[in-house]
C-alpha atoms as a PDB file:
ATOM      1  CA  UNK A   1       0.000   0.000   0.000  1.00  0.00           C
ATOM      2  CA  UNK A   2       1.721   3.679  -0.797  1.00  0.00           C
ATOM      3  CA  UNK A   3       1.854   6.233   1.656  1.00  0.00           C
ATOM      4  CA  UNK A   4       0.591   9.405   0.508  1.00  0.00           C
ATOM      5  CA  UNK A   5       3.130  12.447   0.723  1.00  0.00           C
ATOM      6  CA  UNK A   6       1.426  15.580   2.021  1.00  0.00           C
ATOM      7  CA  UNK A   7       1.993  19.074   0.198  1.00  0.00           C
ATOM      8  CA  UNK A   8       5.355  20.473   0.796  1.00  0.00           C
ATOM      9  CA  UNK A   9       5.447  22.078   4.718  1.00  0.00           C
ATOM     10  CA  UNK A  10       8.336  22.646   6.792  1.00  0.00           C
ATOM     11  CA  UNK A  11      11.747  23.602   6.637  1.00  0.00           C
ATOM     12  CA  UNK A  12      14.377  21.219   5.531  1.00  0.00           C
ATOM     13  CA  UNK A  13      17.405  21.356   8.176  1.00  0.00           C
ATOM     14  CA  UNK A  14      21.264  20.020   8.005  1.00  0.00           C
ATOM     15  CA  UNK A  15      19.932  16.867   9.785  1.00  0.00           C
ATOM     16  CA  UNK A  16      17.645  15.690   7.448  1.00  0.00           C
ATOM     17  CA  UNK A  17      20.376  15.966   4.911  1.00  0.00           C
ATOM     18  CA  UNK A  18      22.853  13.800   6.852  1.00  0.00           C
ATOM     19  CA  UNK A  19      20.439  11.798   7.522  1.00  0.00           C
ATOM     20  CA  UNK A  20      19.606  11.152   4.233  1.00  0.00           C
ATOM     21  CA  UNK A  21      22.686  10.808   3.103  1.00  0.00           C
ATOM     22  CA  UNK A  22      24.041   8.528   5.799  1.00  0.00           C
ATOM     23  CA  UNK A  23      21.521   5.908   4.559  1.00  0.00           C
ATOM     24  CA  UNK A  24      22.471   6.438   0.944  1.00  0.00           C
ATOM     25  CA  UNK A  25      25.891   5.413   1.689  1.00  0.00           C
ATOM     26  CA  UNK A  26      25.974   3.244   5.059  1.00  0.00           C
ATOM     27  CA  UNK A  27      22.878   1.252   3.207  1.00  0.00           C
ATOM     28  CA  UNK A  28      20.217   0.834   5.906  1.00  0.00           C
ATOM     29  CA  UNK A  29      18.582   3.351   8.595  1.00  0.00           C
ATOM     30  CA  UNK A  30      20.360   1.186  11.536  1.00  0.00           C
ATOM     31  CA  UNK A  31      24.056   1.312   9.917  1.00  0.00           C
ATOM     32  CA  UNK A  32      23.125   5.256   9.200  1.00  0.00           C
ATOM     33  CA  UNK A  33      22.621   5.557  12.726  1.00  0.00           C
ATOM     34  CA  UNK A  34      25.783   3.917  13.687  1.00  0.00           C
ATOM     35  CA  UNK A  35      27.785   6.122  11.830  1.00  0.00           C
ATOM     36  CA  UNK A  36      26.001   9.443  12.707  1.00  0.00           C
ATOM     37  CA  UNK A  37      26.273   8.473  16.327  1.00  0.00           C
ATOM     38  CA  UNK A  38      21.736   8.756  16.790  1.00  0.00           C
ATOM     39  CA  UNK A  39      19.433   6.274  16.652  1.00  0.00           C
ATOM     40  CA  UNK A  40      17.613   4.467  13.840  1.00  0.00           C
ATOM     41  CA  UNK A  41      14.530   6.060  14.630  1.00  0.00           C
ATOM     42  CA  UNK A  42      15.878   9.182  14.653  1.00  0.00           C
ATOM     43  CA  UNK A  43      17.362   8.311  11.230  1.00  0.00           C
ATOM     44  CA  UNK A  44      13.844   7.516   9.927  1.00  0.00           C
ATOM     45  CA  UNK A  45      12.130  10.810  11.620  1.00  0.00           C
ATOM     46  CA  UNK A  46      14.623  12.929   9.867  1.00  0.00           C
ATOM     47  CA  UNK A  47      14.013  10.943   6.327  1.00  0.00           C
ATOM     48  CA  UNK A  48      10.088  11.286   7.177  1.00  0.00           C
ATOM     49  CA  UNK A  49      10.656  15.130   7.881  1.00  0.00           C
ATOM     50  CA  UNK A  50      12.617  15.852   4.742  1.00  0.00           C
ATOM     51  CA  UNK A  51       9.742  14.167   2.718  1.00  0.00           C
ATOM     52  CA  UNK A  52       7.493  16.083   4.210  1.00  0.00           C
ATOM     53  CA  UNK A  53       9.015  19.282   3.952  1.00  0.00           C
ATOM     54  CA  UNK A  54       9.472  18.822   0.593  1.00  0.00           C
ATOM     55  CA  UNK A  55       6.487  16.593  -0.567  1.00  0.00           C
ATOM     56  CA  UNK A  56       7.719  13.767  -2.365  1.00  0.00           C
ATOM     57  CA  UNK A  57       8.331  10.378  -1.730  1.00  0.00           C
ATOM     58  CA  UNK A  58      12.571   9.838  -1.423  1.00  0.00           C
ATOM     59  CA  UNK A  59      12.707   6.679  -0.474  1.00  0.00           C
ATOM     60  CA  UNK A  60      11.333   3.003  -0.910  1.00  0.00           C
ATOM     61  CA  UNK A  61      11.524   0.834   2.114  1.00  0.00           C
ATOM     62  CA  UNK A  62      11.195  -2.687   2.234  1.00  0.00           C
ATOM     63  CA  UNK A  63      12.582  -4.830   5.397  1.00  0.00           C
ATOM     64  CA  UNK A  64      16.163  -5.462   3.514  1.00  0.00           C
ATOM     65  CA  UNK A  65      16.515  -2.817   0.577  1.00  0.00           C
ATOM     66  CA  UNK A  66      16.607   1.078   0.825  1.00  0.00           C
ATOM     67  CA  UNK A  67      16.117   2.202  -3.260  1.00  0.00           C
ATOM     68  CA  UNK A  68      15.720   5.781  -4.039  1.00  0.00           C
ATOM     69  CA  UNK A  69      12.631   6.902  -6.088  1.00  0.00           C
ATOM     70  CA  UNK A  70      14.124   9.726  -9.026  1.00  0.00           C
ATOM     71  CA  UNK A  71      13.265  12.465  -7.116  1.00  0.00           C
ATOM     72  CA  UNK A  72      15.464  10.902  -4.023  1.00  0.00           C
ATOM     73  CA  UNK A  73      18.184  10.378  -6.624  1.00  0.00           C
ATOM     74  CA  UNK A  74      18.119  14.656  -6.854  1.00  0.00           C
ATOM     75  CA  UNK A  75      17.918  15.214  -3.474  1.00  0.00           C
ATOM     76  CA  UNK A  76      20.780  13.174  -2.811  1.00  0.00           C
ATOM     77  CA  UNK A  77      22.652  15.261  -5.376  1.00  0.00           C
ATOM     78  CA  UNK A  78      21.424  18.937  -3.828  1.00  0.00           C
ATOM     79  CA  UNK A  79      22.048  17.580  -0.534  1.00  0.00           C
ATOM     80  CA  UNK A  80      25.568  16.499  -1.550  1.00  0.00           C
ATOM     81  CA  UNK A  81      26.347  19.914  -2.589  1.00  0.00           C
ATOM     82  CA  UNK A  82      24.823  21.650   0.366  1.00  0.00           C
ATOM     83  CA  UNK A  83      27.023  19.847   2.867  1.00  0.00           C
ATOM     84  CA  UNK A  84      30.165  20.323   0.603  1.00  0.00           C
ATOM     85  CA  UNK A  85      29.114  24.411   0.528  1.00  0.00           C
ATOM     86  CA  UNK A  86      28.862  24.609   4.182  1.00  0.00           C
ATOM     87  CA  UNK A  87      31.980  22.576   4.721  1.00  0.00           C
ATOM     88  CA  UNK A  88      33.300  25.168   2.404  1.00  0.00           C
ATOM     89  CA  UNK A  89      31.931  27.956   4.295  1.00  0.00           C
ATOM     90  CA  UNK A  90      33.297  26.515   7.587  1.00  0.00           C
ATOM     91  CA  UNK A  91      36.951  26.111   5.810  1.00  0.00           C
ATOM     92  CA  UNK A  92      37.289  29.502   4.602  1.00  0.00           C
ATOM     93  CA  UNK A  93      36.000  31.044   7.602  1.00  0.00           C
ATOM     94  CA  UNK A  94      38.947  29.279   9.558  1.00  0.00           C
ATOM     95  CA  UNK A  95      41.064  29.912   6.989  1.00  0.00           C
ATOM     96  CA  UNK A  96      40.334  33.292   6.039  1.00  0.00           C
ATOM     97  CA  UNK A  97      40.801  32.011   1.990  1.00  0.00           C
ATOM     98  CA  UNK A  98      38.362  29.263  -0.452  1.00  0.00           C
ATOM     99  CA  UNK A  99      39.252  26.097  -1.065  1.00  0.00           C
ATOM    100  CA  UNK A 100      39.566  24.173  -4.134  1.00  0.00           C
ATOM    101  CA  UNK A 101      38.223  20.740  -4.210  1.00  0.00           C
ATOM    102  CA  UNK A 102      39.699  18.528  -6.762  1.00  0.00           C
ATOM    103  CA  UNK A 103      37.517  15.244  -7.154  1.00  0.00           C
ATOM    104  CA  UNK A 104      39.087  11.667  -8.774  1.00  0.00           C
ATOM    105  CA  UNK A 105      37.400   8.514  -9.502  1.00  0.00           C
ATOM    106  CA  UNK A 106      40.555   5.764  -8.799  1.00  0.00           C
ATOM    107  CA  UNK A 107      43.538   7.702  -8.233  1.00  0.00           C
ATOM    108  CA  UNK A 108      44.211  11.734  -8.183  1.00  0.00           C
ATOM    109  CA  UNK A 109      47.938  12.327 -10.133  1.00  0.00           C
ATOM    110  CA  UNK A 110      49.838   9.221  -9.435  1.00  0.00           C
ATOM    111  CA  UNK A 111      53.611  10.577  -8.411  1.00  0.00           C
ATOM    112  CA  UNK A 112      52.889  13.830  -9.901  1.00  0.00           C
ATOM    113  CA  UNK A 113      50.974  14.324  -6.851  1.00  0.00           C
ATOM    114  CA  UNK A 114      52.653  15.908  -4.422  1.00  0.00           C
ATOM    115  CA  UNK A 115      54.771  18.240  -6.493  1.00  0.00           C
ATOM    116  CA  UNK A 116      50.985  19.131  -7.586  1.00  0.00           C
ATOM    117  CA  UNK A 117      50.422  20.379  -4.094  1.00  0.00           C
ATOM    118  CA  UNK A 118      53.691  21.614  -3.769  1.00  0.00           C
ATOM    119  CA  UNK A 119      53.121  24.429  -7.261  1.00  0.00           C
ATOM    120  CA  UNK A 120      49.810  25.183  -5.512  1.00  0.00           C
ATOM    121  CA  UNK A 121      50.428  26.356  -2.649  1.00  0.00           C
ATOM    122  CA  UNK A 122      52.889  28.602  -4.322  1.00  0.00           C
ATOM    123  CA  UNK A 123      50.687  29.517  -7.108  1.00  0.00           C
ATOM    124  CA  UNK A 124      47.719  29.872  -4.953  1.00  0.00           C
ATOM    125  CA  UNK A 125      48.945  30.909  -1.618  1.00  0.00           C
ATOM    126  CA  UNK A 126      45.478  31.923  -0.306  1.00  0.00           C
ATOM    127  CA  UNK A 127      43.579  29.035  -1.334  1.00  0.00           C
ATOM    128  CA  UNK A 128      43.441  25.484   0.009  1.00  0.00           C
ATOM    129  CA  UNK A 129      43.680  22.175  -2.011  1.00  0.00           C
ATOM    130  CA  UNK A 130      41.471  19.177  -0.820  1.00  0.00           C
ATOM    131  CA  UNK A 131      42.064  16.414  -3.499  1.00  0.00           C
ATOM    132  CA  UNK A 132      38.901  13.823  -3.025  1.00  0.00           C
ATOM    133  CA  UNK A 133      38.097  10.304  -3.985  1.00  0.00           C
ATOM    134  CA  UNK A 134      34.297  10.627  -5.120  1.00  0.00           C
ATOM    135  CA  UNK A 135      33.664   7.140  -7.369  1.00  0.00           C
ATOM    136  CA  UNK A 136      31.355   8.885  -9.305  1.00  0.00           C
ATOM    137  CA  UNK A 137      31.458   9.065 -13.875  1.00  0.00           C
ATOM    138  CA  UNK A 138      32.498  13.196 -13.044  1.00  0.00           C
ATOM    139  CA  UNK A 139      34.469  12.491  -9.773  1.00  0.00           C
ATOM    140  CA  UNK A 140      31.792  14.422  -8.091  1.00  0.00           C
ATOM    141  CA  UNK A 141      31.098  17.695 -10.599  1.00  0.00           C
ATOM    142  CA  UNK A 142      27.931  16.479 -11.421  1.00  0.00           C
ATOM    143  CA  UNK A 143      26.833  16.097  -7.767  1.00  0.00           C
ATOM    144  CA  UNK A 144      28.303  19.614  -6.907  1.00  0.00           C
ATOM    145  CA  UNK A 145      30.947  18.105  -4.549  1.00  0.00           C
ATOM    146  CA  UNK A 146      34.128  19.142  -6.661  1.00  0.00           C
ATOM    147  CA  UNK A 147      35.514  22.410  -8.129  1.00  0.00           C
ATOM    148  CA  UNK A 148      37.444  20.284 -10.743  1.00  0.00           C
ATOM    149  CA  UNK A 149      38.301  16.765 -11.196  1.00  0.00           C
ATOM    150  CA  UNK A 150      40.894  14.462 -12.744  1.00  0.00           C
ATOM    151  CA  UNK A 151      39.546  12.091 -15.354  1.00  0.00           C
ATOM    152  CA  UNK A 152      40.675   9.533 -17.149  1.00  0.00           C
ATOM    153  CA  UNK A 153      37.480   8.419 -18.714  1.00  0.00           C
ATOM    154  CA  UNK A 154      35.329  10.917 -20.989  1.00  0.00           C
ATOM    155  CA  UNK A 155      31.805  11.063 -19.285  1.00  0.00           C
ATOM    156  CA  UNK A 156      29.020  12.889 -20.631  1.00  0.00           C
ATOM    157  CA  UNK A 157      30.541  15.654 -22.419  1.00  0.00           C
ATOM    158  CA  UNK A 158      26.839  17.501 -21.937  1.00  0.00           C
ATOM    159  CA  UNK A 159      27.631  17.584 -18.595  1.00  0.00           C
ATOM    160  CA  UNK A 160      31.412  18.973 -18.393  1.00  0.00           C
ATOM    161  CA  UNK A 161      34.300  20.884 -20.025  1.00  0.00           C
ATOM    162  CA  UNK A 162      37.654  19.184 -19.635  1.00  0.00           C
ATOM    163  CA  UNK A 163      41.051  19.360 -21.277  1.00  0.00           C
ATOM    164  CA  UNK A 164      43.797  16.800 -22.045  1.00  0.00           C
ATOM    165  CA  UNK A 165      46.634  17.476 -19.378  1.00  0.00           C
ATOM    166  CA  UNK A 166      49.058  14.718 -20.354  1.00  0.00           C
ATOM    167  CA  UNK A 167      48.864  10.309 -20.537  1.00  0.00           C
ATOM    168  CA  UNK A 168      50.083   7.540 -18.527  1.00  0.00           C
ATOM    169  CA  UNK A 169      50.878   3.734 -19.354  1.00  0.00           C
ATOM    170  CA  UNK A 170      48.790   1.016 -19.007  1.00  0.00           C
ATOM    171  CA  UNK A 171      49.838  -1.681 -16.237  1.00  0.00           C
ATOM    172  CA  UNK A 172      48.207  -5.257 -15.128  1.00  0.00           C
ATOM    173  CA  UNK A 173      47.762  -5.699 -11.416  1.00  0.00           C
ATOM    174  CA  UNK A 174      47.775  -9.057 -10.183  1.00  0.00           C
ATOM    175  CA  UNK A 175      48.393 -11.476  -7.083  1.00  0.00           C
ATOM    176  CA  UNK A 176      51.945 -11.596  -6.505  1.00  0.00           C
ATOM    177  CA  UNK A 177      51.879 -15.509  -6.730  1.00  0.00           C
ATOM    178  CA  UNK A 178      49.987 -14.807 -10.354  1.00  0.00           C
ATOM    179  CA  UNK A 179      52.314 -16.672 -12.896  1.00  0.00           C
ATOM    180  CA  UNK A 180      52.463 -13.474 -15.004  1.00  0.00           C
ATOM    181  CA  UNK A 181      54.549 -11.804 -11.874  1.00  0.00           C
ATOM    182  CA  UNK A 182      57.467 -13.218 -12.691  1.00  0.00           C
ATOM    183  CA  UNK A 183      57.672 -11.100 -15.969  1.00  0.00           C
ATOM    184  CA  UNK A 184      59.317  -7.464 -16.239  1.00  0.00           C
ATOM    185  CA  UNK A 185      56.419  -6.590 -18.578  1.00  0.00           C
ATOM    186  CA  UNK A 186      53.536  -8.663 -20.198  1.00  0.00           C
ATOM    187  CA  UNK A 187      50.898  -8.227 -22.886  1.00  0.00           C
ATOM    188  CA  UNK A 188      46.843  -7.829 -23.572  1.00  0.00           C
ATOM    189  CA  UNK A 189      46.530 -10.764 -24.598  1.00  0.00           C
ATOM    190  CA  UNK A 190      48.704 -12.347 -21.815  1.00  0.00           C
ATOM    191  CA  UNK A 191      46.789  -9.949 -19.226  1.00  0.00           C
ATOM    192  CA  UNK A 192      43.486 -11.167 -20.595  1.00  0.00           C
ATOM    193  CA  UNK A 193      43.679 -14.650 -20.252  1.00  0.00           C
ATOM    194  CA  UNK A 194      42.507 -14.750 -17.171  1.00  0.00           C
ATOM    195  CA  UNK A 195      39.479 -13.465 -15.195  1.00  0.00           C
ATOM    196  CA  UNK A 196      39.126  -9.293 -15.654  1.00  0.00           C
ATOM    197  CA  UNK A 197      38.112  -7.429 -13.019  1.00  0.00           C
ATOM    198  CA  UNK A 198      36.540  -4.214 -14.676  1.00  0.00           C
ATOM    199  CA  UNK A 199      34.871  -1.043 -13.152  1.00  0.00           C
ATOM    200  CA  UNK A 200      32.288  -0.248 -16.274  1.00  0.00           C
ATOM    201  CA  UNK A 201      31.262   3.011 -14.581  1.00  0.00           C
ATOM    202  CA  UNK A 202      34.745   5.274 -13.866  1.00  0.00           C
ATOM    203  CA  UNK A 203      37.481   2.986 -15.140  1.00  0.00           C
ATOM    204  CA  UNK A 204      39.786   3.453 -17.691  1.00  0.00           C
ATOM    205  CA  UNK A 205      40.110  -0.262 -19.206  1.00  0.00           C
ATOM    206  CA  UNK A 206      37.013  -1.463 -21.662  1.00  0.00           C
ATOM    207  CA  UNK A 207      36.794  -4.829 -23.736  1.00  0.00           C
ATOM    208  CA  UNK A 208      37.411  -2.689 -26.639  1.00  0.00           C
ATOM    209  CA  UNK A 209      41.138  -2.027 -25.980  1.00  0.00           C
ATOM    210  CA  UNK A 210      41.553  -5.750 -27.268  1.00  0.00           C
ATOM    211  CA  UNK A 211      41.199  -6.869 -30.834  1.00  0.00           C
ATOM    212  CA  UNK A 212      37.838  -8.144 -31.849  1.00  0.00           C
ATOM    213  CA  UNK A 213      38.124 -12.108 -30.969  1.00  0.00           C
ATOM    214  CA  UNK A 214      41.259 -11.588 -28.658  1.00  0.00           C
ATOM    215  CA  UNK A 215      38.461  -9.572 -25.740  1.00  0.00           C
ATOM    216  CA  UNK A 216      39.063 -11.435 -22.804  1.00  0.00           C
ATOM    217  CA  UNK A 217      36.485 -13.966 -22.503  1.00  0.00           C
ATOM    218  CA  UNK A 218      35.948 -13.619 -18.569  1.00  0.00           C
ATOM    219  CA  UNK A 219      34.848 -10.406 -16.716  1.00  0.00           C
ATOM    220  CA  UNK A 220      34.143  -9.762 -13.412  1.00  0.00           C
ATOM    221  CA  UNK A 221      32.058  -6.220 -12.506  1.00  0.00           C
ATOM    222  CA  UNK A 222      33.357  -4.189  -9.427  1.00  0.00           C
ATOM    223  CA  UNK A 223      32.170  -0.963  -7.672  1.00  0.00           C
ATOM    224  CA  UNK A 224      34.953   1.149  -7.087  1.00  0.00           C
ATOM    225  CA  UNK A 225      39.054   0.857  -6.995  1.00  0.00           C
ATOM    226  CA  UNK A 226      38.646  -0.775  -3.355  1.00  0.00           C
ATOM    227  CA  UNK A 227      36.514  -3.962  -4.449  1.00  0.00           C
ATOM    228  CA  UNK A 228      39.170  -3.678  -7.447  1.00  0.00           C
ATOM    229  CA  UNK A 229      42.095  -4.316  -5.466  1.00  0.00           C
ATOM    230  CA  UNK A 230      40.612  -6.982  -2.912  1.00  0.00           C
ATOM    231  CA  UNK A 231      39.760  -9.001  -6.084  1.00  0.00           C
ATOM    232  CA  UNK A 232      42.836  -8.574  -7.410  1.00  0.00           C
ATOM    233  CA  UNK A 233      44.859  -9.615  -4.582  1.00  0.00           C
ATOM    234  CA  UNK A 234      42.859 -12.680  -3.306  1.00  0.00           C
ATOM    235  CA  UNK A 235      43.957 -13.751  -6.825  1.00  0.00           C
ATOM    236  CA  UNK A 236      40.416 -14.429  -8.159  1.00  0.00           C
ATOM    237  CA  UNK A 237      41.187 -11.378 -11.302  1.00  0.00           C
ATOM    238  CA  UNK A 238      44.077  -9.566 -12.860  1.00  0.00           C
ATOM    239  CA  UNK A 239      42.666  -5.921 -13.870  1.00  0.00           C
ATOM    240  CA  UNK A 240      44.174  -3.328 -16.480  1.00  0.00           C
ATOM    241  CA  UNK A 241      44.747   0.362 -14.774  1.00  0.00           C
ATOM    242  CA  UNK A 242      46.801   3.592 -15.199  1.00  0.00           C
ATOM    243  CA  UNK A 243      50.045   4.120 -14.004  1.00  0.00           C
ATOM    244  CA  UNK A 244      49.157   6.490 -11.448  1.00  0.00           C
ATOM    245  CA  UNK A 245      46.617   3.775  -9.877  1.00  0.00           C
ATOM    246  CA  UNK A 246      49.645   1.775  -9.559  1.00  0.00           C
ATOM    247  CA  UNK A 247      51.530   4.649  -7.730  1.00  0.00           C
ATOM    248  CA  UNK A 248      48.939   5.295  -5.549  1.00  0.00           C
ATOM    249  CA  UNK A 249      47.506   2.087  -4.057  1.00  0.00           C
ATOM    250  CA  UNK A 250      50.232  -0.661  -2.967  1.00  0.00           C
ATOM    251  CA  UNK A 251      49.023  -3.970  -1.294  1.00  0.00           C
ATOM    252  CA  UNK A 252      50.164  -6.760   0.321  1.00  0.00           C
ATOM    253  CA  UNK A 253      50.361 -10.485  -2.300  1.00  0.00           C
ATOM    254  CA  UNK A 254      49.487  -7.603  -5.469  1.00  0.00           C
ATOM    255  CA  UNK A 255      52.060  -6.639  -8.184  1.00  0.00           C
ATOM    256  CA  UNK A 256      51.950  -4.265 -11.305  1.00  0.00           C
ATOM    257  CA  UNK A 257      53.545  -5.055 -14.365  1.00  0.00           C
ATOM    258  CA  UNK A 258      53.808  -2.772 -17.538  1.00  0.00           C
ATOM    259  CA  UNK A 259      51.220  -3.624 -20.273  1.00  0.00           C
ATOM    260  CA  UNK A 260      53.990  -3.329 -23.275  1.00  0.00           C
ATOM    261  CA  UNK A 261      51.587  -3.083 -26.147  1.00  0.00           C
ATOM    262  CA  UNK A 262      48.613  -1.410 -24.576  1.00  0.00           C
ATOM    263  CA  UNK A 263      47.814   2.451 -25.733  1.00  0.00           C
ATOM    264  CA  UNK A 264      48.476   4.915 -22.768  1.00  0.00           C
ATOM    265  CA  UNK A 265      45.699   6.059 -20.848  1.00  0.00           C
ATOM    266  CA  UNK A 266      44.451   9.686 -21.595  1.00  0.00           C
ATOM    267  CA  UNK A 267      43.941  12.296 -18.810  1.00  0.00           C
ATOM    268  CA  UNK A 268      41.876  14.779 -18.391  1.00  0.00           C
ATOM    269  CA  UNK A 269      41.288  18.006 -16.257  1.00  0.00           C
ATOM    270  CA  UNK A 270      37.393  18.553 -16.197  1.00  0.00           C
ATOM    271  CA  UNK A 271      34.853  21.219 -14.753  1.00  0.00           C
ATOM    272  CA  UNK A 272      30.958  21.394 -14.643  1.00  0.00           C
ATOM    273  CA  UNK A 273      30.001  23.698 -18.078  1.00  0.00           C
ATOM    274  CA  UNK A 274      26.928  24.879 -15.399  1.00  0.00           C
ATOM    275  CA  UNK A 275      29.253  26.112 -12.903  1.00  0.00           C
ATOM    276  CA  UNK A 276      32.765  26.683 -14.249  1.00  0.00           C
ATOM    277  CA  UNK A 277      35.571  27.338 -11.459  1.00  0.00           C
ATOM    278  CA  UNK A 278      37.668  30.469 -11.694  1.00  0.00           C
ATOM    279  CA  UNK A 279      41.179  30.700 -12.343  1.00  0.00           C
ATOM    280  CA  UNK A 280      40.986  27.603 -14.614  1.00  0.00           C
ATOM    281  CA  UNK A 281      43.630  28.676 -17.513  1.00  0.00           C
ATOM    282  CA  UNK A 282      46.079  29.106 -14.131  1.00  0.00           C
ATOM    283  CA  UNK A 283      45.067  25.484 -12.883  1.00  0.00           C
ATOM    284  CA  UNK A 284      45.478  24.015 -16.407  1.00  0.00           C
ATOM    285  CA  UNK A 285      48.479  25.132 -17.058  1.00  0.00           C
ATOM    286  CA  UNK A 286      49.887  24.041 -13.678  1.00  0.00           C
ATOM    287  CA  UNK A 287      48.711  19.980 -14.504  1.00  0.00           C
ATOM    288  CA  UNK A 288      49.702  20.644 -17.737  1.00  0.00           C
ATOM    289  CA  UNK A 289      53.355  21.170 -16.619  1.00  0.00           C
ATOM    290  CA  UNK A 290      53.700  18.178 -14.531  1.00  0.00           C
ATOM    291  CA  UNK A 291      53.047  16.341 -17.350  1.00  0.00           C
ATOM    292  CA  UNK A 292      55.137  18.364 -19.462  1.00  0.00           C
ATOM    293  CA  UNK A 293      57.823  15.971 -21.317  1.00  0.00           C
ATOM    294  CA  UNK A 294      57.112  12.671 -18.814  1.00  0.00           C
ATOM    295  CA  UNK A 295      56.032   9.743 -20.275  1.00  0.00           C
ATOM    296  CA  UNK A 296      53.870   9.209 -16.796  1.00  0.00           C
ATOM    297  CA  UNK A 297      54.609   7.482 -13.470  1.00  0.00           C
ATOM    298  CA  UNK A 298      57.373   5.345 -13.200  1.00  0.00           C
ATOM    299  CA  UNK A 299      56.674   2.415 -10.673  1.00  0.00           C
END
């Protein structure tokens, strides 16, 4: 039976955004709780208040699942971008300067990284860098959490402006007992003959960087670069990434190997075309120079 939503009534307050929020990522009302330190019926009022105040239905409850309705899936984006404005607020009113949020999908500039923060702080002495892992196809410009973000897959170019900043080789991650690990460097084909663990939303590696009838023949889908690298590790996939992924995340029992005959990975400085940052030419230029004459990370 559906519950009827009342007109709009009521303001909407910071709560009701966490709230919301909190179940969107923890899952369910009780693990929201948990992690916002109330109660799971102080989750739910909250959710029921927000509905109310704004008179639509966010949510659809059933005793295991939590789905969002499409006008949920908006809210969750406004709220988003409310909290990251008034964490904003809160920063520059401690720091008496903004702060630039730069959002990435897998992994932000590999080794470039902290000479990047190094150049800013110099270039930009009165505003502060926050570099962000938001596993989102815009590393969070579309959801209004990020000033600019590093790509290395195109998303909808609708949505965002971006600009080609420089490339990075291809590697294969694997287990480190993976009979492949014993080689300096190793090849698509050789990559793809086992199991391929593939993020389809954000990643850089699709089935079409093979040769029709040489596509791996076994896929596995994962969520984010997390579920990527437990996978990977446990020896159950091998997966294709950018260099700077390999920089970035090291585990225990995985190994990287250069993908010799794999085309590098393109990336890409983007920014919302709704809501373009300022001082962009400056911030271009700046990843452009890392870049500048490298062939990418060296691992």
């Amino acid at each position: 039976m559906s519950v009827a939503i009342p007109p709009p009534s009521g303001p909407v307050s910071l709560r009701h955004l966490r709230s919301l929020i909190g179940v969107v990522e923890a899952g369910t009302f009780t693990d929201a709780g948990i992690e916002l330190g109330i109660s799971q019926a102080a989750v739910s009022r909250n959710i029921a208040a927000l509905e109310h105040a704004l008179g639509v239905r966010l949510m659809r409850r059933t005793t295991r699942t939590v789905e969002l309705t499409p006008a949920g899936e908006r809210a969750v984006r406004l709220a988003r971008r409310a909290l990251a404005l008034l964490e904003d607020l809160r920063q520059e009113a401690a720091s008496g300067g903004g702060t630039a949020r730069i959002g990435y999908a897998w992994s932000a500039l590999g080794r470039h990284t902290p000479e990047f923060q190094r150049r800013w702080t110099a270039a930009f002495p009165g505003t502060d860098l926050r570099l962000t892992r938001t596993h989102t196809p815009t590393a969070g410009l579309a959801e209004g959490t990020s000033d600019f973000a590093i790509l290395r897959r195109v998303p909808d170019p609708a949505a965002v402006e971006l600009v080609l900043i420089g490339v990075e080789k291809r590697y294969c991650a694997m287990a480190a007992d993976d009979p492949l690990a014993a080689k300096r460097s190793v090849t698509l084909a050789q990559a793809g003959s086992s199991t391929l663990a593939i993020d389809l939303r954000t990643g850089s590696t699709r089935l079409d960087l093979w040769p029709e009838g040489g596509r791996p023949e076994h896929t596995v889908p994962i969520n984010d670069v997390d579920d990527w690298l437990t996978l990977i590790s446990s020896g159950k996939a091998r997966g294709i990434t950018a260099e700077s992924t390999a920089h970035q995340y090291r585990r225990r029992g995985l190994v990287y190997r250069p993908v010799r005959d794999a085309p590098p990975v393109p990336v890409y400085v983007a920014w919302s075309k709704t809501d373009p940052p300022a001082a962009r030419q400056e911030v271009i230029e700046l990843l452009i120079g890392l870049y500048a004459g490298a062939s990418g990370d060296h691992v």
